[in-house]
Protein backbone atom coordinates (compact mmCIF):
# COMPACT_ATOMS: atom_id res chain seq x y z
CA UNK A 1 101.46 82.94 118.77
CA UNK A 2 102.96 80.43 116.52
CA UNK A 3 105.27 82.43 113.62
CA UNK A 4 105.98 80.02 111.08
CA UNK A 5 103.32 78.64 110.02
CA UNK A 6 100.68 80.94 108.67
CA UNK A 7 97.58 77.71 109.55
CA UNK A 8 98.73 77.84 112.63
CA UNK A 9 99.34 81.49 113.40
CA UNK A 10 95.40 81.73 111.63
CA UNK A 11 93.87 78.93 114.22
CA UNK A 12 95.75 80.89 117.07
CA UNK A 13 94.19 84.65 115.95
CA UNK A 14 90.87 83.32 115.70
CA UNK A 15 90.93 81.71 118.79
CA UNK A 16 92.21 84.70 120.97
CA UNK A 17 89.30 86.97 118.95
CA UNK A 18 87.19 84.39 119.54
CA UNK A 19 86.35 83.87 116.34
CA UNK A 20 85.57 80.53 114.30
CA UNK A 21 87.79 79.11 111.52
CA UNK A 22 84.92 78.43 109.23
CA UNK A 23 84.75 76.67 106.04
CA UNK A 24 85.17 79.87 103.82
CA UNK A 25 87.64 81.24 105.80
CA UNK A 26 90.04 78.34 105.50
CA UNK A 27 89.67 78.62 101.82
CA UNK A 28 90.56 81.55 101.89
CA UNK A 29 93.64 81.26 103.53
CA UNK A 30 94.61 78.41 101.74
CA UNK A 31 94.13 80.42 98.49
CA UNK A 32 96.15 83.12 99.83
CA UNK A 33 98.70 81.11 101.55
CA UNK A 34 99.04 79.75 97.46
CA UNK A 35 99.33 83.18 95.93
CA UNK A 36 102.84 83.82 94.74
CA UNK A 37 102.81 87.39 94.20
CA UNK A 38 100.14 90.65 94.74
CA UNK A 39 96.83 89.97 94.62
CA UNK A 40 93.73 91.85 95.07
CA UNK A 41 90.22 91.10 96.31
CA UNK A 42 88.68 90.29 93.36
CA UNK A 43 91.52 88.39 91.90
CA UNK A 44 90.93 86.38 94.87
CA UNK A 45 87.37 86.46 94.30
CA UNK A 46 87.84 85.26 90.64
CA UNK A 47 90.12 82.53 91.62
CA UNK A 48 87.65 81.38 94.23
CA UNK A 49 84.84 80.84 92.06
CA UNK A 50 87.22 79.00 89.27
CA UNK A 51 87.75 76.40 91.98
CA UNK A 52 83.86 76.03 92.53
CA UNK A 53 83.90 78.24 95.46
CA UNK A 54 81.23 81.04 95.86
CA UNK A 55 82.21 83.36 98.48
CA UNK A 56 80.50 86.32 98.93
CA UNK A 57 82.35 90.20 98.26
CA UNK A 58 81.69 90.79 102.05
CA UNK A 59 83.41 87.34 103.41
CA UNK A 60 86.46 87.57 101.35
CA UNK A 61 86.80 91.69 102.34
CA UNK A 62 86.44 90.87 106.16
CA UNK A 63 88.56 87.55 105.85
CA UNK A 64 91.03 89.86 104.27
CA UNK A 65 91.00 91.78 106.63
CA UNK A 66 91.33 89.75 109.50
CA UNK A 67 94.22 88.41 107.88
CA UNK A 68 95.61 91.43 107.63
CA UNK A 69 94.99 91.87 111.14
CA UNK A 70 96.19 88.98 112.34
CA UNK A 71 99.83 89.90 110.49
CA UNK A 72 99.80 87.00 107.89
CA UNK A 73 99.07 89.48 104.78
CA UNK A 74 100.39 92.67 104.50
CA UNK A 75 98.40 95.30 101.96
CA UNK A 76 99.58 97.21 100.06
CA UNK A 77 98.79 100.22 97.70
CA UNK A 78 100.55 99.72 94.50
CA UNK A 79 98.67 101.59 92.35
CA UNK A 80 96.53 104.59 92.84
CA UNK A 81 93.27 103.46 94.12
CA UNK A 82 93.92 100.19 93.84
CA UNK A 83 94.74 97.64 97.02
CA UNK A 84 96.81 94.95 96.83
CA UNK A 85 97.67 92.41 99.44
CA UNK A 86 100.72 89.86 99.73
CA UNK A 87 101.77 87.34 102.22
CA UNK A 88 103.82 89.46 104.95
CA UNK A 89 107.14 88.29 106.11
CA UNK A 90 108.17 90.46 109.16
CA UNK A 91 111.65 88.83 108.61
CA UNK A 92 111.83 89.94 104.89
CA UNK A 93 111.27 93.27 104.29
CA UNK A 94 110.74 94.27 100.86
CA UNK A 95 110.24 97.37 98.90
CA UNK A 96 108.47 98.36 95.32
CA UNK A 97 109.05 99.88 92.32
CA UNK A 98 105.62 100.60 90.76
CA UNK A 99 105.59 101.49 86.63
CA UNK A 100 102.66 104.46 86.98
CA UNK A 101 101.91 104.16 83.13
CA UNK A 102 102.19 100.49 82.60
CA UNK A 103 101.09 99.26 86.68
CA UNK A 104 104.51 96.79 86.59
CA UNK A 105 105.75 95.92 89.83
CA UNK A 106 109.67 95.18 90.32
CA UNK A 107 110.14 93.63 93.89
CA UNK A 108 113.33 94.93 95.46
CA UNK A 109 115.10 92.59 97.62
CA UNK A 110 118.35 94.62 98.85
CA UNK A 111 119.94 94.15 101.95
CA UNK A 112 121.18 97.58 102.08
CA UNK A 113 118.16 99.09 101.58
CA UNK A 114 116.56 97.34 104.19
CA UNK A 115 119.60 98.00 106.22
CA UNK A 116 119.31 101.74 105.78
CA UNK A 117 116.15 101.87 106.60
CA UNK A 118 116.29 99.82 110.27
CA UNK A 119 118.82 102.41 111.01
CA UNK A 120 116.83 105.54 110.12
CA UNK A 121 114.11 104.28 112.39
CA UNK A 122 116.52 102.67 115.12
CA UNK A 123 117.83 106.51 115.11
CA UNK A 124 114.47 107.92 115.39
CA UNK A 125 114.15 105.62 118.37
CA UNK A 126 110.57 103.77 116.42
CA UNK A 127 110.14 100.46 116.95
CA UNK A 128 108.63 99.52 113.35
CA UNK A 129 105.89 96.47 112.41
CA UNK A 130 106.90 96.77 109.18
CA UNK A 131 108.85 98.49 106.58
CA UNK A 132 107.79 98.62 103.24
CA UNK A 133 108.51 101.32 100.55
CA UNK A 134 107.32 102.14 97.05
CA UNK A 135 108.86 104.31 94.50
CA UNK A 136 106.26 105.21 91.55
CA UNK A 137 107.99 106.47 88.13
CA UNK A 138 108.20 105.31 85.25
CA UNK A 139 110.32 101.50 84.10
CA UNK A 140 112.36 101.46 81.59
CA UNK A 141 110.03 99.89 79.00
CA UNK A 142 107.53 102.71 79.22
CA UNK A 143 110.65 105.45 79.44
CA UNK A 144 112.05 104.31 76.40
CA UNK A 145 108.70 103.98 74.47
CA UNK A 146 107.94 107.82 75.83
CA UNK A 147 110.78 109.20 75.61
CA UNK A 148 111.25 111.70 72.12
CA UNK A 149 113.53 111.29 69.80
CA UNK A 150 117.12 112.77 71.06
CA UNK A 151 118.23 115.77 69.44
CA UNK A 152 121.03 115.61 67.38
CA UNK A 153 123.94 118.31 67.43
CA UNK A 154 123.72 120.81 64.93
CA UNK A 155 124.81 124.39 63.00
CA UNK A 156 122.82 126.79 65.04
């Protein structure tokens, strides 16, 4: 299978499932392939029928899926209930901070997590498809506009 190149990786999974690379599909993946961030399916959807393209819920949840499938999008649940998908880079695993008042996403890009966490599951003797983590709290924006006012020292 080829690995750079998510068109070609795409024309390879079809063919082994013999499947077809029809019309919709390709826009799909070139819509994806585009996206710069998380996206969900009706983002996708939405963005679809801006460009004068009427895809159907069904074909963009099954192309979704077979892209998912095929290892070129990764999903991923940022916020309860709610499914996002990205472009998946085996090469560049990433982890998320998720805001659980606000829905923000921080990406976090740190070697030594990443590090860490190939050597808790090279101890564990797993061989991983992909490591991914999210941490939901609170950011800082939403902490700050929460938080109540500090007490202030004081005769007792």
């Amino acid at each position: 299978m080829s690995d750079g190149d998510p068109r070609a990786r795409w024309a390879d999974y079809l063919a082994a499932q013999k499947l077809r690379a029809t019309l919709p599909r390709r826009q799909i993946l070139d819509s994806v392939t585009l996206s710069t961030g998380h996206f969900d399916a009706e983002t996708l959807r939405l963005r679809l029928k801006g460009q004068g393209r009427r895809l159907s819920r069904a074909t963009i949840y099954r192309t979704l899926a077979l892209l998912q499938n095929s290892g070129i999008l990764r999903r991923v649940q940022l916020v309860d209930d709610a499914l996002h998908y990205e472009l998946a880079r085996p090469s560049d695993p990433h982890h998320h901070l998720v805001c659980r008042r606000c829905g923000s996403v921080q990406e976090v890009l740190d070697p030594e997590v990443s590090r860490s966490l190939a050597n808790l599951v090279s101890r564990a003797n797993f061989e991983p498809e992909e490591i991914s983590t999210r941490i939901r709290g609170l950011c800082g924006r939403c902490r700050a506009a929460g938080r109540p006012a500090a007490r202030r020292p004081g005769p007792k």
